[in-house]
N, C-alpha and C. Protein backbone atom coordinates (compact mmCIF):
# COMPACT_ATOMS: atom_id res chain seq x y z
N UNK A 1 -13.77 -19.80 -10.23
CA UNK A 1 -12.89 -18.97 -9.43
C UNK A 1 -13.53 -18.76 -8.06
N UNK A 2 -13.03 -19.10 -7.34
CA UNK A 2 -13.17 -18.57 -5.45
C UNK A 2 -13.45 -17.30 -5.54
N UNK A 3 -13.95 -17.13 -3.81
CA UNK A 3 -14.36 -15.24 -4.05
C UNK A 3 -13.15 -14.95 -3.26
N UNK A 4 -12.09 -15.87 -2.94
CA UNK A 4 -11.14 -15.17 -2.58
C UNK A 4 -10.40 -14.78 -3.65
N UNK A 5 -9.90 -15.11 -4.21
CA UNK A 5 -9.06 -15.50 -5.70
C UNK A 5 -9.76 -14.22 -6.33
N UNK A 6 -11.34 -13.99 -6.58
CA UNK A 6 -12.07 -12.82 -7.02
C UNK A 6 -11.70 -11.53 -6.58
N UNK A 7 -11.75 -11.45 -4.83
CA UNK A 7 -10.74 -10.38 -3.91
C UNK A 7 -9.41 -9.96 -4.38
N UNK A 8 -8.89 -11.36 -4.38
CA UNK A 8 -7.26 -10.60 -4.60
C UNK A 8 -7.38 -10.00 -6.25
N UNK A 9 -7.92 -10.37 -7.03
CA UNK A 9 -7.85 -9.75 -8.48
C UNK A 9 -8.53 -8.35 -8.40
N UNK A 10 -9.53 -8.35 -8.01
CA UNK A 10 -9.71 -6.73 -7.66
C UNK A 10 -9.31 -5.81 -7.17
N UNK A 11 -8.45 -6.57 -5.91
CA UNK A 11 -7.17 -5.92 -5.24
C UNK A 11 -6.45 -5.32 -6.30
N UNK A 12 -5.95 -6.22 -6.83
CA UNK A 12 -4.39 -6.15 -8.08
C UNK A 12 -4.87 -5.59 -9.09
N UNK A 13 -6.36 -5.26 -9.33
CA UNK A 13 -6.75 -4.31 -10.50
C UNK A 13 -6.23 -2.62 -9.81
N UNK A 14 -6.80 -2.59 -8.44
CA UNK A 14 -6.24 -1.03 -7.93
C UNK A 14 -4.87 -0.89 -7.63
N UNK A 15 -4.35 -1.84 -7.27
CA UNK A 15 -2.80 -1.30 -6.28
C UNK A 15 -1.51 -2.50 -7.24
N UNK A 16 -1.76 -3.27 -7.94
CA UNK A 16 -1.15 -4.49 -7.97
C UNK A 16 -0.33 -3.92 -9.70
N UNK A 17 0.23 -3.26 -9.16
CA UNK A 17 1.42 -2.69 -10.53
C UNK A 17 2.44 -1.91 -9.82
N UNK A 18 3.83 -1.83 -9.78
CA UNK A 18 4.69 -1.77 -9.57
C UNK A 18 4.71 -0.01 -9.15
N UNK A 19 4.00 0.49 -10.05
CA UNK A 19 4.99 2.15 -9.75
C UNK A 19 3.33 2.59 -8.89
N UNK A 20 2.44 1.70 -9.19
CA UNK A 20 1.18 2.09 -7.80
C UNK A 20 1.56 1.69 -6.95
N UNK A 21 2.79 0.88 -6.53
CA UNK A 21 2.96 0.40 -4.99
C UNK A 21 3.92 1.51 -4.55
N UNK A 22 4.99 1.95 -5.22
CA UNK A 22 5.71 2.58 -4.84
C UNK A 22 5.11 3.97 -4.87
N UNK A 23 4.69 4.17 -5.76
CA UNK A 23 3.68 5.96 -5.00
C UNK A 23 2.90 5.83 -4.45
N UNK A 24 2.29 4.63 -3.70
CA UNK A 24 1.76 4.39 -2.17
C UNK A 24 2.65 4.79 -1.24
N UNK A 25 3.95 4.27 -1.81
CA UNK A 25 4.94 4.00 -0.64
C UNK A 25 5.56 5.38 0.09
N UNK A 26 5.41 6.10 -1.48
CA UNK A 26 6.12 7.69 -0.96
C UNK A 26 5.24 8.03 -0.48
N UNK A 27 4.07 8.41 -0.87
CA UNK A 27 2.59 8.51 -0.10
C UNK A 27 2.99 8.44 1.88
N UNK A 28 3.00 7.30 2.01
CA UNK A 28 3.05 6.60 3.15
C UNK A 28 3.96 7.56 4.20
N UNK A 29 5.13 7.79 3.75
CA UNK A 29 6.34 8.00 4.70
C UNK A 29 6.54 9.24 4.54
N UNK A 30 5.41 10.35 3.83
CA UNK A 30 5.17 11.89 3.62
C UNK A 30 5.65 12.38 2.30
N UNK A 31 6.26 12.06 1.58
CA UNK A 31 6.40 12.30 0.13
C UNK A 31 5.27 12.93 -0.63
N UNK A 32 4.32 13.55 -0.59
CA UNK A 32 2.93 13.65 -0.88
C UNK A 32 2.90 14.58 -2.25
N UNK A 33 4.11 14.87 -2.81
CA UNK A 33 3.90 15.83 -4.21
C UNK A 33 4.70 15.32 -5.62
N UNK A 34 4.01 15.59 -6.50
CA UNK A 34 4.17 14.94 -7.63
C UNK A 34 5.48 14.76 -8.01
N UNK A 35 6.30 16.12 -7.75
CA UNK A 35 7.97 15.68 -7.93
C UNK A 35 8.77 15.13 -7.22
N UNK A 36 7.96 15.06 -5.81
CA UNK A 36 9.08 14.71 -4.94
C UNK A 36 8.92 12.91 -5.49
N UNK A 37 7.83 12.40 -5.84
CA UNK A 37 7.50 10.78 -6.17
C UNK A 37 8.41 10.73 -7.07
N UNK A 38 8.08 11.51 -8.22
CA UNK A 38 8.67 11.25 -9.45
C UNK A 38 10.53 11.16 -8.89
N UNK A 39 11.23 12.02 -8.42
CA UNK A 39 12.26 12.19 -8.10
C UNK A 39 12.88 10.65 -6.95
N UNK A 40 11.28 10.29 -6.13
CA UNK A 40 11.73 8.60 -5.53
C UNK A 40 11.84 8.23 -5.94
N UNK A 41 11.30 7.94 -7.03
CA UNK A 41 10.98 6.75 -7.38
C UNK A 41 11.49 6.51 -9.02
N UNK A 42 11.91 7.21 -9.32
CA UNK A 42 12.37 7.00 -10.76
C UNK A 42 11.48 6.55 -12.03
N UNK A 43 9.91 6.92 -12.01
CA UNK A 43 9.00 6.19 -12.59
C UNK A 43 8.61 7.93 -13.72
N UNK A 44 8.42 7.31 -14.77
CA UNK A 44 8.44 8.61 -15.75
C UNK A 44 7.11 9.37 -15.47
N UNK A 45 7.09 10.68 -15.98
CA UNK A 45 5.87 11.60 -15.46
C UNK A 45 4.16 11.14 -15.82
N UNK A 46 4.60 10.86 -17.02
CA UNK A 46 3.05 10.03 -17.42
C UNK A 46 2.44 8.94 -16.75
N UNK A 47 3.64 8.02 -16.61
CA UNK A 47 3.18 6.71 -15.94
C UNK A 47 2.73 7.33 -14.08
N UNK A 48 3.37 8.00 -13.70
CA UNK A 48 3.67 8.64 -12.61
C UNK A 48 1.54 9.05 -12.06
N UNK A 49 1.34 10.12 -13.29
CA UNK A 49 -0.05 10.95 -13.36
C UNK A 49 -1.32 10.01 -13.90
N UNK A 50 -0.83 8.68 -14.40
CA UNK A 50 -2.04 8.09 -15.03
C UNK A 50 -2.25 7.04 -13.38
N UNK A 51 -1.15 6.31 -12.77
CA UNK A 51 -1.14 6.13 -11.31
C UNK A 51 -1.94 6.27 -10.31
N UNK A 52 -1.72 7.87 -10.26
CA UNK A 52 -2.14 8.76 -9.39
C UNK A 52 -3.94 8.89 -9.67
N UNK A 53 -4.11 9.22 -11.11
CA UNK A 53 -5.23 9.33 -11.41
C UNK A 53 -6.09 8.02 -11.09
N UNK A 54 -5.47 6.77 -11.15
CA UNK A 54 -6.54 5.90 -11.09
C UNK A 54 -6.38 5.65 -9.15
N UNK A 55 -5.86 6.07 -9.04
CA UNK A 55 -5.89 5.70 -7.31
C UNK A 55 -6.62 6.89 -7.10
N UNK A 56 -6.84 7.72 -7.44
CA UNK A 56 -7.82 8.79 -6.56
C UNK A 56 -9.26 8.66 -6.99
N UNK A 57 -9.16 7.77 -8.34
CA UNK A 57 -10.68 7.10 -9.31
C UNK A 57 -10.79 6.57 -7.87
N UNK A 58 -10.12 5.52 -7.59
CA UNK A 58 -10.72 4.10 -6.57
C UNK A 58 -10.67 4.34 -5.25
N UNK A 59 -10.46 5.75 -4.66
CA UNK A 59 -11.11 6.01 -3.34
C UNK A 59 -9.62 5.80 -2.53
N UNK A 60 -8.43 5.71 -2.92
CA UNK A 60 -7.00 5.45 -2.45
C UNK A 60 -6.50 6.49 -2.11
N UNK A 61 -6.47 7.06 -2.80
CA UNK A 61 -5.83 8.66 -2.27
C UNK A 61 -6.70 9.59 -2.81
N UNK A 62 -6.69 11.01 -2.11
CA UNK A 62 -6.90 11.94 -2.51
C UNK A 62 -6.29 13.19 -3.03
N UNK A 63 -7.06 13.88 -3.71
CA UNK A 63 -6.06 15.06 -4.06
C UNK A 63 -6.42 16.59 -3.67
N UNK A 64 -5.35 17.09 -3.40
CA UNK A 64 -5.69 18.60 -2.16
C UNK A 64 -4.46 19.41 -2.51
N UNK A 65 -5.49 20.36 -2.79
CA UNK A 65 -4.20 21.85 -3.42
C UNK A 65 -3.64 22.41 -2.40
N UNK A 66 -2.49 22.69 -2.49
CA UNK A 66 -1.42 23.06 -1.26
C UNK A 66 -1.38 24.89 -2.09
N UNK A 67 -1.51 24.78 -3.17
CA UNK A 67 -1.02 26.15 -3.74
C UNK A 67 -1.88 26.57 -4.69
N UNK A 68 -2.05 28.22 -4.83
CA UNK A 68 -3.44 28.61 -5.71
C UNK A 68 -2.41 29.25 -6.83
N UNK A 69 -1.47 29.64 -7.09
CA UNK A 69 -0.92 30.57 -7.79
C UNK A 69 0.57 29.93 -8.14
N UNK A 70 1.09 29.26 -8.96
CA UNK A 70 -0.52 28.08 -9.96
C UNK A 70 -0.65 27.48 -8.99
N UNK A 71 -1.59 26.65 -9.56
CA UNK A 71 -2.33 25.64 -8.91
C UNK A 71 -1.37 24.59 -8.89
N UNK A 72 -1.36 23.75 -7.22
CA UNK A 72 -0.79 22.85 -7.70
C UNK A 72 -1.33 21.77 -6.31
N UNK A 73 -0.69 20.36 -6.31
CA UNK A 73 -1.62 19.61 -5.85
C UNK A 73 -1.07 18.72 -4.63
N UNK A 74 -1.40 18.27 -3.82
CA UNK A 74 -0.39 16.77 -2.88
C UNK A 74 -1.26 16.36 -3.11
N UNK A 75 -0.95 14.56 -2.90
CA UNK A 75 -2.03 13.37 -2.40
C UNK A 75 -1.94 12.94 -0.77
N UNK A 76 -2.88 12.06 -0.75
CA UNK A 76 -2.50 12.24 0.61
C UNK A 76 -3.94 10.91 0.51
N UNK A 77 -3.86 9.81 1.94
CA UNK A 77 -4.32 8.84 1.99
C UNK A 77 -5.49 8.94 2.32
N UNK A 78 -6.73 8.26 1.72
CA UNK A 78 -7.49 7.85 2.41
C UNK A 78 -8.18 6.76 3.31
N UNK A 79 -8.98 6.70 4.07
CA UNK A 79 -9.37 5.66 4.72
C UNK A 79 -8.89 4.36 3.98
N UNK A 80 -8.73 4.09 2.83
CA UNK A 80 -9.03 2.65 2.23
C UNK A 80 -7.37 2.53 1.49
N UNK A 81 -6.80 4.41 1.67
CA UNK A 81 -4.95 4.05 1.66
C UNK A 81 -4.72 3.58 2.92
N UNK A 82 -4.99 4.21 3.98
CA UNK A 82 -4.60 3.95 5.15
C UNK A 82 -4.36 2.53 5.54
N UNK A 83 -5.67 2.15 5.43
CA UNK A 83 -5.99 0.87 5.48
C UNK A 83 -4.95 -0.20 4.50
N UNK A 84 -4.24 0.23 3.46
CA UNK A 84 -3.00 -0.59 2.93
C UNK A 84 -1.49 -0.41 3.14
N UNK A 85 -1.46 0.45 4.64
CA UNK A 85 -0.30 0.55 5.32
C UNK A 85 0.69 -0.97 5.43
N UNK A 86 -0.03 -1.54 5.97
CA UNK A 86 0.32 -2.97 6.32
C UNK A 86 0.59 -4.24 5.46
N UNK A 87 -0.17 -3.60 4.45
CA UNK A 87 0.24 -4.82 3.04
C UNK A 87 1.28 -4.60 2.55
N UNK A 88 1.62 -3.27 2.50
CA UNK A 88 2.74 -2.56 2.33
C UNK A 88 3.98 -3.07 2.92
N UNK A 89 3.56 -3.18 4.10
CA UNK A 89 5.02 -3.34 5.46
C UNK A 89 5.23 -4.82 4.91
N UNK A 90 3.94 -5.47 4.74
CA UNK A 90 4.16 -7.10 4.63
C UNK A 90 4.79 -7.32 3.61
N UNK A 91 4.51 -6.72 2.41
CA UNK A 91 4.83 -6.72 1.30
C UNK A 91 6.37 -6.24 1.01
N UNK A 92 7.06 -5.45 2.08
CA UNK A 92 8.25 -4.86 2.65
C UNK A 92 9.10 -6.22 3.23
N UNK A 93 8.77 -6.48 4.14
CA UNK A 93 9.63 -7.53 4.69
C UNK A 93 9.45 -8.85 4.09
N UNK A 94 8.43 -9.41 3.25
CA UNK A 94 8.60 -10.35 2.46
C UNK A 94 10.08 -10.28 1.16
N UNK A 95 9.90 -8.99 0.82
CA UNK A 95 10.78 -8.71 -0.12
C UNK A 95 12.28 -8.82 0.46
N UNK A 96 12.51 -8.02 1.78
CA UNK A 96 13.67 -8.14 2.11
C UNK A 96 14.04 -9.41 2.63
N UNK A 97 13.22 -10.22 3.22
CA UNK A 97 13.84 -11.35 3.72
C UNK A 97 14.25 -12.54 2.30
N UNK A 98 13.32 -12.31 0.99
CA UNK A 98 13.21 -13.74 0.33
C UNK A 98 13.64 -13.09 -0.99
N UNK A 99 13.84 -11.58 -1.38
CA UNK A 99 14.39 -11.32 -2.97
C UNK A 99 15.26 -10.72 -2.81
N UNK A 100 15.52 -9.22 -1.77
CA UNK A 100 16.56 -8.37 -2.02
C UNK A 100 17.73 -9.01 -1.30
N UNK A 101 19.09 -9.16 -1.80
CA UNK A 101 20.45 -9.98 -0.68
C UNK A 101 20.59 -8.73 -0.36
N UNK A 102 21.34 -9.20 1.05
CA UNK A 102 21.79 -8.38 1.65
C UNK A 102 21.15 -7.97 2.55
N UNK A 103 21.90 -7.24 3.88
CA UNK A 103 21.17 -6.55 4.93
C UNK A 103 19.65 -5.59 4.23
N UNK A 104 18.55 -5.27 4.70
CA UNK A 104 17.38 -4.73 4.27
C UNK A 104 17.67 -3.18 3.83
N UNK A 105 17.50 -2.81 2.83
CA UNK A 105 17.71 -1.15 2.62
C UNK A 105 17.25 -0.35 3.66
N UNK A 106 15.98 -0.50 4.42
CA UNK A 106 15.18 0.10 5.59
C UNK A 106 14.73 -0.83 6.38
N UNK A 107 14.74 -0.03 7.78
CA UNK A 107 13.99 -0.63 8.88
C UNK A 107 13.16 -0.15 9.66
N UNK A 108 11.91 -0.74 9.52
CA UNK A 108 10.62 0.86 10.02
C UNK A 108 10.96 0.13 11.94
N UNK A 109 10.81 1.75 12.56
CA UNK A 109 10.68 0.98 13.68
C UNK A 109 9.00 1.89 14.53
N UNK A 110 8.76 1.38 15.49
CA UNK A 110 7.60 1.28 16.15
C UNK A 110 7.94 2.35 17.19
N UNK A 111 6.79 2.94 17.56
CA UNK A 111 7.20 3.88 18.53
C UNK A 111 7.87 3.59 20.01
N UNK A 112 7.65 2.21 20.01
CA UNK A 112 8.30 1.73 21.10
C UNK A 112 9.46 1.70 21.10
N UNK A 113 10.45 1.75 20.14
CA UNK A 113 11.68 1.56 19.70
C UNK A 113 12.18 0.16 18.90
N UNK A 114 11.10 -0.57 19.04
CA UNK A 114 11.56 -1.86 18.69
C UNK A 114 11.29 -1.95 16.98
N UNK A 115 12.54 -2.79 15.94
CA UNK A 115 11.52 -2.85 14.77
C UNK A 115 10.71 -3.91 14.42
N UNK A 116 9.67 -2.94 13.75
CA UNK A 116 8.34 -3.12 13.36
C UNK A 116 8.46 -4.47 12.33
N UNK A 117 7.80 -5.38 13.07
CA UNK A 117 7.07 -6.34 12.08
C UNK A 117 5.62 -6.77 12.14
N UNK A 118 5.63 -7.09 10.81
CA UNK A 118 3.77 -7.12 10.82
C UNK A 118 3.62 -8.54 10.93
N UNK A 119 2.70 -8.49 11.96
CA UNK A 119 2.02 -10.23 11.79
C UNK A 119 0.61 -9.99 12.28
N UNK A 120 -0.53 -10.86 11.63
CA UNK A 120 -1.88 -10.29 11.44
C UNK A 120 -1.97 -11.61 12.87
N UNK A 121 -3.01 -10.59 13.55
CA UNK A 121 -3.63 -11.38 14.61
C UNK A 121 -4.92 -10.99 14.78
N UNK A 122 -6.21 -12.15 15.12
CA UNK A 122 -7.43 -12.00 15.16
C UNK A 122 -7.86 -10.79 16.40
N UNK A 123 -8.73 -9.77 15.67
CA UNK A 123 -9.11 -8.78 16.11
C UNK A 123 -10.10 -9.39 17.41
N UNK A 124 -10.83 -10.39 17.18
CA UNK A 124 -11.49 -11.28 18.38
C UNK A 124 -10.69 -11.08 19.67
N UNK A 125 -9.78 -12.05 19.57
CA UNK A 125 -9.10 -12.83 20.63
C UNK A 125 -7.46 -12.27 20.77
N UNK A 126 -7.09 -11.40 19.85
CA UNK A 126 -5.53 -10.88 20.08
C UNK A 126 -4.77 -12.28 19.79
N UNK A 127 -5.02 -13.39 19.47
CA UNK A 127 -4.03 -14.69 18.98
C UNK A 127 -3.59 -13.99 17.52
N UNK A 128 -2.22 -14.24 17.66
CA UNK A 128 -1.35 -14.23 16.56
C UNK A 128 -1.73 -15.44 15.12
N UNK A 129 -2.43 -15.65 14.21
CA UNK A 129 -2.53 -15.96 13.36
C UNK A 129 -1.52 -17.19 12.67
N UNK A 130 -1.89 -17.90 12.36
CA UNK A 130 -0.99 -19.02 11.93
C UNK A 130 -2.20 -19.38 10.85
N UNK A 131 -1.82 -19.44 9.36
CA UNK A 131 -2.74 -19.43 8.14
C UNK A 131 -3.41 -21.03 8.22
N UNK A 132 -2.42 -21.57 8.94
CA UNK A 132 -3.10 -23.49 9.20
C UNK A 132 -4.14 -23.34 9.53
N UNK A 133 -4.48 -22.25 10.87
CA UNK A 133 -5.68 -22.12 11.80
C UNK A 133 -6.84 -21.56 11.68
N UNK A 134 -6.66 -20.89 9.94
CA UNK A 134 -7.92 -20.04 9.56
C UNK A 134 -8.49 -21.22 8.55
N UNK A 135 -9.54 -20.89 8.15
CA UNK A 135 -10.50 -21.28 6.82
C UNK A 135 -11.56 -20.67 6.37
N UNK A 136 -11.82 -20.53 5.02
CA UNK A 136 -13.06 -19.83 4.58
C UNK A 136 -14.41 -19.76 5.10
N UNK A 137 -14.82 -18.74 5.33
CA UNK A 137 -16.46 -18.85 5.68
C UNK A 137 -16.92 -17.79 4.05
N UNK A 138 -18.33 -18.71 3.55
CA UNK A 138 -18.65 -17.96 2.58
C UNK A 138 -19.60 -16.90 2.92
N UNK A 139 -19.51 -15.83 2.51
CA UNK A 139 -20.12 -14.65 2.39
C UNK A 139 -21.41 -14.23 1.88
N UNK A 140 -20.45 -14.60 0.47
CA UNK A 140 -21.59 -13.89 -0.97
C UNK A 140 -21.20 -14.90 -1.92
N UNK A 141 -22.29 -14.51 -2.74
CA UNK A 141 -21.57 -15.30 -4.31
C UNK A 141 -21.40 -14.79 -5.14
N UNK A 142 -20.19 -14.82 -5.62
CA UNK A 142 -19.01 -14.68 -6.62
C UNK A 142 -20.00 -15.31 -8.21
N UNK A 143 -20.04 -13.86 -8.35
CA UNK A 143 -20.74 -14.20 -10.31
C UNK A 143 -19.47 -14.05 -11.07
C-alpha cells in the first residue's frame, strides 16, 4: 500500500461515514447543537452521539457548554475541522455536478458575491492545479 492510499484510509477512519460528514456539515454553516443536527439531518440520536464522540476523540471538533442548568453542550470546529471546510465544498460540488439531477439543492457563495468553487492551487506559486502536473515526493515510510 502507498502512503498515499495509507493517508486517505486514515482520513476515512475519522470523517469517511456518511452521518460524520453531514454533522460536519451542520457544524460548518452554525448548526452547532445536538438537536438542531439531529433535526438536519435525520440521523438517529445514538448514531448522532457515538459521531460526535469520535470526532471530538480525533481532535475534529470540540465540545463547549453553552448551559449550566442542565448541562448542556455545542460543538464547534477545530483547527483540523476547520481545516476540512474545503473537502467538504469539494465533496459538495462533486456530488451536485455527477450524482444529485437536477439544479444543486445549495449554492455557497463567496463574499465577493460570486459562487464559490473550490479548486486547489499551489500555495508556492498561486497556479491553479491540474492533477497531470503534480507527483509524489516521498516523505516517510509507510509500515
Amino acid at each position: 500500500m502507498s502512503s498515499r492510499e495509507c493517508s486517505i484510509a486514515n482520513a476515512l477512519g475519522v470523517v469517511g461515514e456518511r452521518w460524520t460528514l453531514l454533522a460536519l456539515r451542520e457544524v460548518m454553516i452554525g448548526f452547532r447543537r445536538f438537536d438542531q443536527i439531529v433535526r438536519n439531518t435525520g440521523v438517529s440520536r445514538d448514531v448522532l452521539a457515538a459521531r460526535l464522540r469520535k470526532l471530538v476523540a480525533a481532535g475534529v471538533l470540540e465540545r463547549r457548554r453553552y448551559e449550566d442548568h442542565p448541562p448542556r453542550y455545542e460543538y464547534a470546529l477545530t483547527d483540523s475541522g476547520r481545516a476540512l471546510q474545503p473537502v467538504l465544498q469539494a465533496l459538495m460540488e462533486w456530488g451536485d455536478r455527477f450524482v444529485t439531477p437536477g439544479p444543486p439543492p445549495a449554492v455557497w457563495q463567496h463574499r465577493c458575491g460570486h459562487d464559490l468553487e473550490v479548486r486547489p492551487v499551489c500555495s508556492h506559486c498561486g497556479e491553479e492545479v491540474a492533477f497531470t502536473g503534480v507527483r509524489p515526493r516521498r516523505v516517510g515510510v509507510v509500515r
